[in-house]
C-alpha atoms as a PDB file:
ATOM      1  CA  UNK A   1     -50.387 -42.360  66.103  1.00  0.00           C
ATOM      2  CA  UNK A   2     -49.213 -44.355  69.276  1.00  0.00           C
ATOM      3  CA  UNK A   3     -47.319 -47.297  67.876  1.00  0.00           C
ATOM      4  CA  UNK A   4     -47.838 -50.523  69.721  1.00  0.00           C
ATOM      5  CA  UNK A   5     -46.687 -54.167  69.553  1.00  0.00           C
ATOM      6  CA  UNK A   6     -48.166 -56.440  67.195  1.00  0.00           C
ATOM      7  CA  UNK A   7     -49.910 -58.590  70.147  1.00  0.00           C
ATOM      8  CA  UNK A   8     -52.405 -55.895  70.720  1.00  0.00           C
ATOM      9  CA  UNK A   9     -53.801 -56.432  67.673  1.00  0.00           C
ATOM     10  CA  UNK A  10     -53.969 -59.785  67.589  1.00  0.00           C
ATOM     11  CA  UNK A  11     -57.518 -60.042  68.144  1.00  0.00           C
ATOM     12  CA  UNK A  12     -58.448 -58.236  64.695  1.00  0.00           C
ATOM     13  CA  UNK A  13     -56.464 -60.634  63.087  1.00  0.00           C
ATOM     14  CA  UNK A  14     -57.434 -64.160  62.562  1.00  0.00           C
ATOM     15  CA  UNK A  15     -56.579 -65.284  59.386  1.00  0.00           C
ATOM     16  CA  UNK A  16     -53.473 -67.621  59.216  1.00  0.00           C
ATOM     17  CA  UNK A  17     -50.135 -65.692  58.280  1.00  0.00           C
ATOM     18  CA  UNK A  18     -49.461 -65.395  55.013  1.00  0.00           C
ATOM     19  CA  UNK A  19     -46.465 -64.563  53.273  1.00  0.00           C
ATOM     20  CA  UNK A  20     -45.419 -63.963  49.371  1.00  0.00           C
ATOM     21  CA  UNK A  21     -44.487 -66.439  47.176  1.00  0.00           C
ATOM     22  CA  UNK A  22     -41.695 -65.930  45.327  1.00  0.00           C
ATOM     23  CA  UNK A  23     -40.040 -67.927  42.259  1.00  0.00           C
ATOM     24  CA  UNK A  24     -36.495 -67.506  43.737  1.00  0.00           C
ATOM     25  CA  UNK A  25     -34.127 -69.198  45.911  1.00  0.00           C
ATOM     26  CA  UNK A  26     -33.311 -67.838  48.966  1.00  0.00           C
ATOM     27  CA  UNK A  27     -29.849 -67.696  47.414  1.00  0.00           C
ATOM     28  CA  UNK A  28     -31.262 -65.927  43.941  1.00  0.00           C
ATOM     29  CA  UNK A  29     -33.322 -62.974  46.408  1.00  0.00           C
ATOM     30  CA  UNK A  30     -30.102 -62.424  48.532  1.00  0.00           C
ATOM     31  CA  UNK A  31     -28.243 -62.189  45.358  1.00  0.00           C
ATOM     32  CA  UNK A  32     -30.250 -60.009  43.886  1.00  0.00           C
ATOM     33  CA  UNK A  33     -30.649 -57.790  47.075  1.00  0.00           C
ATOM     34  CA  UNK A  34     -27.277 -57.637  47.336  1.00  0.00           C
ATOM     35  CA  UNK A  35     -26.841 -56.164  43.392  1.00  0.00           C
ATOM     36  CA  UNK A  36     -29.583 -53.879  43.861  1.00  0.00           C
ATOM     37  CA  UNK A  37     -27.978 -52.221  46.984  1.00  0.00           C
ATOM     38  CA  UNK A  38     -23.973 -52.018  45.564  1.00  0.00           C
ATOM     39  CA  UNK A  39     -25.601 -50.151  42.351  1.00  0.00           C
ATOM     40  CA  UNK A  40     -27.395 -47.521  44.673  1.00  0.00           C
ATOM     41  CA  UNK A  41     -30.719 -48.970  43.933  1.00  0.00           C
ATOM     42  CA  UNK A  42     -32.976 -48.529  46.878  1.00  0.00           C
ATOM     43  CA  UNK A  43     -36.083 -48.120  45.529  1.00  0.00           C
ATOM     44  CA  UNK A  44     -35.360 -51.571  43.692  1.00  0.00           C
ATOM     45  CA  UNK A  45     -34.086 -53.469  47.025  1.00  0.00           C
ATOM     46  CA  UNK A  46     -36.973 -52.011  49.072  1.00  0.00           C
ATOM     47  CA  UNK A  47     -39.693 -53.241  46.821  1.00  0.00           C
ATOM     48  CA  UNK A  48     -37.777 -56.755  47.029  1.00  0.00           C
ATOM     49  CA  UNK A  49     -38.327 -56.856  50.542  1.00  0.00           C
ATOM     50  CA  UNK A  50     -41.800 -54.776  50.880  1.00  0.00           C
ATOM     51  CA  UNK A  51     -42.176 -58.258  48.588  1.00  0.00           C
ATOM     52  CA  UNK A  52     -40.175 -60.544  50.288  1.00  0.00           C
ATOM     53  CA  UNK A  53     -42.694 -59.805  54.185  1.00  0.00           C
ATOM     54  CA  UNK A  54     -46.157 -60.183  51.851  1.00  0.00           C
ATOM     55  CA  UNK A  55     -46.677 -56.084  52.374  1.00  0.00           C
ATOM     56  CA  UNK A  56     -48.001 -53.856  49.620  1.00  0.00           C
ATOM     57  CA  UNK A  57     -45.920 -50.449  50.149  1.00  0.00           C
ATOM     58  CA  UNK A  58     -43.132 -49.383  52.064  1.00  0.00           C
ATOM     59  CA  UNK A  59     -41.641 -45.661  53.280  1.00  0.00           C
ATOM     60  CA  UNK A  60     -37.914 -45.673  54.379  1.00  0.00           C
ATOM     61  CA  UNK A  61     -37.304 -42.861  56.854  1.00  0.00           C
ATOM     62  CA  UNK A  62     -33.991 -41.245  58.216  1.00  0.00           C
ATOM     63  CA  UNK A  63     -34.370 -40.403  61.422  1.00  0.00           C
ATOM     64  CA  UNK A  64     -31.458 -38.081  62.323  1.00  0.00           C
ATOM     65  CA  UNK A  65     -33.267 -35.814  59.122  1.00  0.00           C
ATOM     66  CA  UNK A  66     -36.546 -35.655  61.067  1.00  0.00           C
ATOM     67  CA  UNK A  67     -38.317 -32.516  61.140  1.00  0.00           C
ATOM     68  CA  UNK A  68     -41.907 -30.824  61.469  1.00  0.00           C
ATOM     69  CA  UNK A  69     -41.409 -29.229  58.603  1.00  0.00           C
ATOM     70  CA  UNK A  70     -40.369 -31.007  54.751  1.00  0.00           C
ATOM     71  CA  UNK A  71     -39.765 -34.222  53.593  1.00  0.00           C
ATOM     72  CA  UNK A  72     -36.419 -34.792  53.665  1.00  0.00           C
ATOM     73  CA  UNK A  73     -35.919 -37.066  55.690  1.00  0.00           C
ATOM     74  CA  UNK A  74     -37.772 -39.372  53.308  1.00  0.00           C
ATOM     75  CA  UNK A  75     -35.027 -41.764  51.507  1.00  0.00           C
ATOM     76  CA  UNK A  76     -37.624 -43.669  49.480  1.00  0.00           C
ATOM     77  CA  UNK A  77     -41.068 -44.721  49.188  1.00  0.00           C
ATOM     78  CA  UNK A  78     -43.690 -45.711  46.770  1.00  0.00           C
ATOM     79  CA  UNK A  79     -46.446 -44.972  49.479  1.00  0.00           C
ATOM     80  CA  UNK A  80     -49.312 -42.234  47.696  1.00  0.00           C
ATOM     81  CA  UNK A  81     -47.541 -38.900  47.606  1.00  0.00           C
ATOM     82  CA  UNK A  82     -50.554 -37.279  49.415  1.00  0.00           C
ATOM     83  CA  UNK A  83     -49.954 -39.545  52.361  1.00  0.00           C
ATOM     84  CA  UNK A  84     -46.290 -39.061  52.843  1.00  0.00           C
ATOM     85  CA  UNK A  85     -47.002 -34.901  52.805  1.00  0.00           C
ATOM     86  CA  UNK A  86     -49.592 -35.930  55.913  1.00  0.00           C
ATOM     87  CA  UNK A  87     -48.101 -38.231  58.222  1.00  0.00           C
ATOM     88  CA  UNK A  88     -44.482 -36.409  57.408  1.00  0.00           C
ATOM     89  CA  UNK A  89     -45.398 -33.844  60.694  1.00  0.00           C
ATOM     90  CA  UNK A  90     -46.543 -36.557  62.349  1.00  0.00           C
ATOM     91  CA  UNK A  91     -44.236 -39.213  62.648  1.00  0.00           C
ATOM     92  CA  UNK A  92     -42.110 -36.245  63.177  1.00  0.00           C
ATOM     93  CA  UNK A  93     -43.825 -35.191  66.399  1.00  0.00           C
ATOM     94  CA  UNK A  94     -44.015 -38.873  67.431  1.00  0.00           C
ATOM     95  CA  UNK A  95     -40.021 -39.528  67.068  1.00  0.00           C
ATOM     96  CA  UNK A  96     -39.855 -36.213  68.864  1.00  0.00           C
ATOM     97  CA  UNK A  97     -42.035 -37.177  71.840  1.00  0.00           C
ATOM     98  CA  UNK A  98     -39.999 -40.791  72.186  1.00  0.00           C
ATOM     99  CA  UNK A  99     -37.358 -41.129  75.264  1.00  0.00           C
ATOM    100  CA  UNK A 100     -33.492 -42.503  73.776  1.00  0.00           C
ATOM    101  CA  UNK A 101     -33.953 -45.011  75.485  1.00  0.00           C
ATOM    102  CA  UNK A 102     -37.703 -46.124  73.719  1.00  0.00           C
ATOM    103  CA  UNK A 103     -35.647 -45.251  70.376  1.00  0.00           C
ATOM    104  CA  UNK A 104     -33.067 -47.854  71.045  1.00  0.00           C
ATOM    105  CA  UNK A 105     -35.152 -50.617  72.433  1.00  0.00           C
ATOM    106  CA  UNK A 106     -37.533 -50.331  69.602  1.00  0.00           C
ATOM    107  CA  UNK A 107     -34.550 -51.110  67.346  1.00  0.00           C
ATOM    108  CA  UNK A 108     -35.534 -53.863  64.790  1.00  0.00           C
ATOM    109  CA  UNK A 109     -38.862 -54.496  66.804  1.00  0.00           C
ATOM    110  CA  UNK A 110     -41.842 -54.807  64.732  1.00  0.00           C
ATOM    111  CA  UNK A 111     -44.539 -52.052  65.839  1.00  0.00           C
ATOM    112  CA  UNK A 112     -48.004 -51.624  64.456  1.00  0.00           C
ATOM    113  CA  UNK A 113     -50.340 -48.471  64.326  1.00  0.00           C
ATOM    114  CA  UNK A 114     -53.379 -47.001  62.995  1.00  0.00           C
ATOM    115  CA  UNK A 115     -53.126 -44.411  60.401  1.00  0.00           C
ATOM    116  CA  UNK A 116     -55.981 -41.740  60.663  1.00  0.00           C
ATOM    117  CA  UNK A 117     -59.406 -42.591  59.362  1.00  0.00           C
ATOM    118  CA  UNK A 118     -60.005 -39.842  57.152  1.00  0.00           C
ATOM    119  CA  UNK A 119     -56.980 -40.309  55.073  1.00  0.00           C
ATOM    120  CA  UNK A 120     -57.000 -41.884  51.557  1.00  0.00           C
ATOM    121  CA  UNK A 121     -55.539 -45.239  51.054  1.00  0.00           C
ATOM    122  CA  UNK A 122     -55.049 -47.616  48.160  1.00  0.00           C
ATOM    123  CA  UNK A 123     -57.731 -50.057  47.702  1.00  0.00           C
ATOM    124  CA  UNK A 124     -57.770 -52.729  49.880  1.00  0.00           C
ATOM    125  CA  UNK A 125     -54.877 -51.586  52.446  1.00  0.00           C
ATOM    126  CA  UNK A 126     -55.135 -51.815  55.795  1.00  0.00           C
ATOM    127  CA  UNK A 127     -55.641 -49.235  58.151  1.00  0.00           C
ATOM    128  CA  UNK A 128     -52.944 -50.463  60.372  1.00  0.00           C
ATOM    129  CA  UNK A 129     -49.196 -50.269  59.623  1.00  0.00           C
ATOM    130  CA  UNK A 130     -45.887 -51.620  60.580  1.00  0.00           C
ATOM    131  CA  UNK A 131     -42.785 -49.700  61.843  1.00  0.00           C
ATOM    132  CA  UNK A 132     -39.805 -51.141  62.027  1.00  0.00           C
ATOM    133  CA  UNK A 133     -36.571 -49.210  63.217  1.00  0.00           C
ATOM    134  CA  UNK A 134     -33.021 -50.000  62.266  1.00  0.00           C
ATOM    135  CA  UNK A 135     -29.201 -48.823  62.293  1.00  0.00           C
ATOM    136  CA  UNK A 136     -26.735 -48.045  59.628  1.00  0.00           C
ATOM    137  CA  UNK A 137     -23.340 -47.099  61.579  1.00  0.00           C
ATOM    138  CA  UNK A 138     -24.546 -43.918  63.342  1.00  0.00           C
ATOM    139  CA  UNK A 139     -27.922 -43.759  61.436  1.00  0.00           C
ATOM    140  CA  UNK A 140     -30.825 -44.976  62.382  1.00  0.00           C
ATOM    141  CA  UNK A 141     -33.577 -45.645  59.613  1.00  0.00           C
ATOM    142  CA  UNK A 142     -37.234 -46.684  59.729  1.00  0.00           C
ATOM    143  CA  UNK A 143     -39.041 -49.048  57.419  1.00  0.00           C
ATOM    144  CA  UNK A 144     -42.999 -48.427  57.714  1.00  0.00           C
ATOM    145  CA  UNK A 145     -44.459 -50.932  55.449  1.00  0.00           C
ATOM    146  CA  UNK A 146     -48.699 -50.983  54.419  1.00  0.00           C
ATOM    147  CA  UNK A 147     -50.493 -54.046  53.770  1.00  0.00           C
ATOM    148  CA  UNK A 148     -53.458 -55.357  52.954  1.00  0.00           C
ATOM    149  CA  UNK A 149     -56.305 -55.709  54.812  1.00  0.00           C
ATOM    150  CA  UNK A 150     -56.505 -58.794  57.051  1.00  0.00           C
ATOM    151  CA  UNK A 151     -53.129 -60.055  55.850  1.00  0.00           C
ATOM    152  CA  UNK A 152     -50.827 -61.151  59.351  1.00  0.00           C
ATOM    153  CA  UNK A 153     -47.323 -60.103  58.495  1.00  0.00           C
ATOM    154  CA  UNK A 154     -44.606 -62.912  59.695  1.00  0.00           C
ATOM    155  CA  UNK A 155     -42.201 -61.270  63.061  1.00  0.00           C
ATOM    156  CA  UNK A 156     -40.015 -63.508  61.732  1.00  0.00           C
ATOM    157  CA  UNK A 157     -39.710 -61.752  58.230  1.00  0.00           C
ATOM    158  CA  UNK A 158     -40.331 -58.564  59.564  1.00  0.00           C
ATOM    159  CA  UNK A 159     -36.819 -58.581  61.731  1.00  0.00           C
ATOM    160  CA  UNK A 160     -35.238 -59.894  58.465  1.00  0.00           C
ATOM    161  CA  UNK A 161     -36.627 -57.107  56.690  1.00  0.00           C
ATOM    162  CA  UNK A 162     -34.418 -54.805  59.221  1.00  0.00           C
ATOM    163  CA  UNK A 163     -31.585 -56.327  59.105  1.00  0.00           C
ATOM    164  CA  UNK A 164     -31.641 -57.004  54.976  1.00  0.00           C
ATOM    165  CA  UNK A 165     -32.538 -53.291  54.790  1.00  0.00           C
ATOM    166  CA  UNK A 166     -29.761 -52.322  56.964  1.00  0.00           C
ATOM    167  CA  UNK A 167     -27.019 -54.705  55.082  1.00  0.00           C
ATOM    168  CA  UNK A 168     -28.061 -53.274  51.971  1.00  0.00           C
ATOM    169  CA  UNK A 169     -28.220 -49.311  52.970  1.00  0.00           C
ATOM    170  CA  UNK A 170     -24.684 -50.323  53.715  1.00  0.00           C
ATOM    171  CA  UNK A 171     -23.351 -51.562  50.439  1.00  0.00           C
ATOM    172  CA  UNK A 172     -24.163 -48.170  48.299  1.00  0.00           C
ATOM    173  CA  UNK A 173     -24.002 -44.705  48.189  1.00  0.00           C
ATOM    174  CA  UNK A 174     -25.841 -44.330  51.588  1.00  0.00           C
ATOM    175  CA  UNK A 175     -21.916 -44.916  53.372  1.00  0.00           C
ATOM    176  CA  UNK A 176     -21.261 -41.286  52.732  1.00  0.00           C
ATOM    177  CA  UNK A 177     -24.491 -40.037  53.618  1.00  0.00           C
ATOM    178  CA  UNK A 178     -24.558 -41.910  56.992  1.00  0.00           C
ATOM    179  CA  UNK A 179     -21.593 -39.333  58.046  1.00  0.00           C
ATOM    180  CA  UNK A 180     -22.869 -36.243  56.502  1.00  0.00           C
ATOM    181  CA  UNK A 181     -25.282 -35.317  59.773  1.00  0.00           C
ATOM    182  CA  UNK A 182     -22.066 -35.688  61.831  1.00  0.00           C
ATOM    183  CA  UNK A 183     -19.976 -33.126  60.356  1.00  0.00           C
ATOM    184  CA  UNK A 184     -23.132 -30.636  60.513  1.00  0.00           C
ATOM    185  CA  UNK A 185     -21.570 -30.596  64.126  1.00  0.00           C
ATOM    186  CA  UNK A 186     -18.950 -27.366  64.435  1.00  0.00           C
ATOM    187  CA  UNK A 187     -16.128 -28.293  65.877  1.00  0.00           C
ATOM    188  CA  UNK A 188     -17.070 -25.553  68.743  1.00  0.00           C
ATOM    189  CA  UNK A 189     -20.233 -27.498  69.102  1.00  0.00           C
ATOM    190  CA  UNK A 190     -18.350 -30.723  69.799  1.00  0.00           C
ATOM    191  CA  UNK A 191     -16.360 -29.246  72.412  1.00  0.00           C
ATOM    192  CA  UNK A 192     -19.483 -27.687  74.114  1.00  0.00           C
ATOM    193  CA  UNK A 193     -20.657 -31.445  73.817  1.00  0.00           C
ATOM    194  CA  UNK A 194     -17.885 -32.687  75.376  1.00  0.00           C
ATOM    195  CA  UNK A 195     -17.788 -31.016  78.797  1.00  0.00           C
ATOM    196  CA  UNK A 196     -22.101 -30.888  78.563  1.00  0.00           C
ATOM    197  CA  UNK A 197     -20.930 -34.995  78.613  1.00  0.00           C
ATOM    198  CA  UNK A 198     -17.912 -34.241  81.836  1.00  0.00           C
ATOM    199  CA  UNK A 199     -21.225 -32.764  83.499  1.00  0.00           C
ATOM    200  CA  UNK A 200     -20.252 -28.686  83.370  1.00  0.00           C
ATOM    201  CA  UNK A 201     -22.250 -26.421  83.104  1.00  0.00           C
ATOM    202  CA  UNK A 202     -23.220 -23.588  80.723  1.00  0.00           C
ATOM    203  CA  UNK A 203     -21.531 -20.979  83.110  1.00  0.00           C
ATOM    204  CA  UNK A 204     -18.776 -23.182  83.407  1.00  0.00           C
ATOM    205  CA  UNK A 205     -18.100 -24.101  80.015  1.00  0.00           C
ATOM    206  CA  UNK A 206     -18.500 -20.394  79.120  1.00  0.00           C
ATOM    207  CA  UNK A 207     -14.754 -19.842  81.683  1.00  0.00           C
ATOM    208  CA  UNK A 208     -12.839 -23.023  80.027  1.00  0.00           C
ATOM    209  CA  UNK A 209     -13.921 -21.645  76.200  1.00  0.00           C
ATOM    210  CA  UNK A 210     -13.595 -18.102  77.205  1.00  0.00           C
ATOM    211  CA  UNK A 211     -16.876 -17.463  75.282  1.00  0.00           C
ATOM    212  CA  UNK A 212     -19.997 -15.853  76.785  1.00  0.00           C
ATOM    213  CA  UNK A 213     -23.029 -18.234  78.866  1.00  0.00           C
ATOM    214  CA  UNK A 214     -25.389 -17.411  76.177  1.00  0.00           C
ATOM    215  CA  UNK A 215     -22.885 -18.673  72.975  1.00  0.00           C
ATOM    216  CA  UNK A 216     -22.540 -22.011  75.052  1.00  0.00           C
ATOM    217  CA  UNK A 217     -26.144 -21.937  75.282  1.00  0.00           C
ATOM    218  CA  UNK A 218     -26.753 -21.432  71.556  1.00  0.00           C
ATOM    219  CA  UNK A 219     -24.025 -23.779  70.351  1.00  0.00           C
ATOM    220  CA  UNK A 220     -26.007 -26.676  72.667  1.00  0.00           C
ATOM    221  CA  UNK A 221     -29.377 -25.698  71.217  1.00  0.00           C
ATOM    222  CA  UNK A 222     -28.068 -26.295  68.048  1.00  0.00           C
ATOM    223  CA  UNK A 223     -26.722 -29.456  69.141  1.00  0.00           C
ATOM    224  CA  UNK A 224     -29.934 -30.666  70.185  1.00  0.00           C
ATOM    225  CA  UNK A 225     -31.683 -29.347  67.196  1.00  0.00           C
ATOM    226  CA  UNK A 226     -29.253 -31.209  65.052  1.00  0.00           C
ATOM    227  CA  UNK A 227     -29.285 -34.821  66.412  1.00  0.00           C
ATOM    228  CA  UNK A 228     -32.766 -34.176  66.984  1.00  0.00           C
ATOM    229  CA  UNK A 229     -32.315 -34.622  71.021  1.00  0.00           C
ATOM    230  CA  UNK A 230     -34.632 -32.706  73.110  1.00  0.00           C
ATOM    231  CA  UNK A 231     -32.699 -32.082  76.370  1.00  0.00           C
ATOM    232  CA  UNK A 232     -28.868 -32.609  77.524  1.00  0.00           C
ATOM    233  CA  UNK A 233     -28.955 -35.987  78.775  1.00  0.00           C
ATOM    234  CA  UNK A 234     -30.156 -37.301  75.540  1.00  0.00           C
ATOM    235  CA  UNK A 235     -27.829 -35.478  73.407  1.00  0.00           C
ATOM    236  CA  UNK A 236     -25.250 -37.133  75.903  1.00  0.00           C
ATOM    237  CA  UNK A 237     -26.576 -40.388  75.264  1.00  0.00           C
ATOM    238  CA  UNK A 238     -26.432 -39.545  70.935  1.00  0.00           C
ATOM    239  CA  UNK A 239     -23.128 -38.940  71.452  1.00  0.00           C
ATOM    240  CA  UNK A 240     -21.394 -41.905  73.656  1.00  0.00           C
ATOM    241  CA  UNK A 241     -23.720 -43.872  71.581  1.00  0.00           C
ATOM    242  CA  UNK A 242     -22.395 -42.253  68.175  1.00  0.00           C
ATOM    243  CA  UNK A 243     -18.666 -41.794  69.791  1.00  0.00           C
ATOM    244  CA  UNK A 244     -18.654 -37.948  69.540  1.00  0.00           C
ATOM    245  CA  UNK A 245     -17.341 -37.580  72.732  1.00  0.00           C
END
């Protein structure tokens, strides 16, 4: 499930962009989107801009919830039920196998993939799909949207649909649960983040806490487990990025 920019497909795609009409003003949809996100109404604002870019169905993701094994991370979606409960391991594994820095220079950068052939889709949807990643504060989110077949989605509306997504995840009751995955962090953890950060090592840390080399070790496992980092440089760069340390 290798995503890849939308140029590489170009060559499957030769019908002229098309987008979805709409009766309102520009003014009405923002409106609207903005009334739909301060009442906690995701569902409602994503549909309005799965509408808004001409796709059919859209899955919002939380990455810093990301695991091989539940659904959780799933904030909303009207995609098939039986094809969240698939590709939920998968795009897990994928996030998982991604570098920080690929995470943040995919940031509201439209990427297209293929989902697997033998899965089940809607009638007349595309076997391709878009990603597109976005932050909220110290979250970052993921809108993968499914269209239908032959249909060119605009780049244009496709970065709006980040940044619209991201400005309304911001208005409702997604504030407090952008903060929640921080204070899963013990405040022992944080200090074993710190001086992981001041370059120390686990021996070393183990004399300043007075705590034994194989605590330290455990408390930075579950650091990594936790902001979903797979060695210590990257949960460094999670937490000068997030200002942990």
């Amino acid at each position: 499930m290798e995503l890849r920019a939308p140029e590489q497909f170009a060559g499957n795609m030769v019908q002229p962009e098309v987008l979805a009409s709409t009766t309102f003003s520009r003014e009405q949809f923002l409106a609207k989107l903005s009334a739909s996100g301060s009442s906690g109404q995701i569902q409602s604002a994503m549909a309005q801009l799965t509408d808004y870019v001409g796709a059919s169905h859209y899955l919002l993701a939380r990455y810093d919830l990301i695991q091989e094994n539940g659904l959780d991370f799933i904030v909303a979606s009207n995609w098939p039920f039986d094809l969240v409960r698939r590709m939920g391991s998968d795009l897990a594994r994928s996030y998982g196998r991604s570098t920080e820095i690929e995470k943040c220079l995919s940031l509201l950068t439209p990427q297209f993939a293929l989902l697997p052939d033998d899965l089940s889709l809607p009638k007349h949807v595309s076997q391709q799909y878009c990603s597109l990643t976005f932050c909220v504060g110290r979250t970052r989110f993921s809108v993968m949207l499914l269209f239908s077949e032959g249909l060119i989605l605009s780049q244009d509306r496709l970065r709006e649909v980040g940044l619209l997504a991201a400005y309304v995840l911001s208005l409702g009751d997604t504030r407090e649960l952008r903060t929640e995955r921080d204070f899963e962090l013990t405040d022992r953890e944080l200090e074993c983040l710190f001086w992981i950060a001041e370059g120390k090592t686990s021996d070393e840390i183990a004399v300043i806490l007075g705590i034994s080399r194989n605590t330290i070790n455990n408390y930075i496992t579950s650091v990594m487990r936790k902001t979903a980092t797979k060695t210590r440089s990257e949960a460094i760069a999670y937490a000068v990025r997030n200002n942990l340390v």
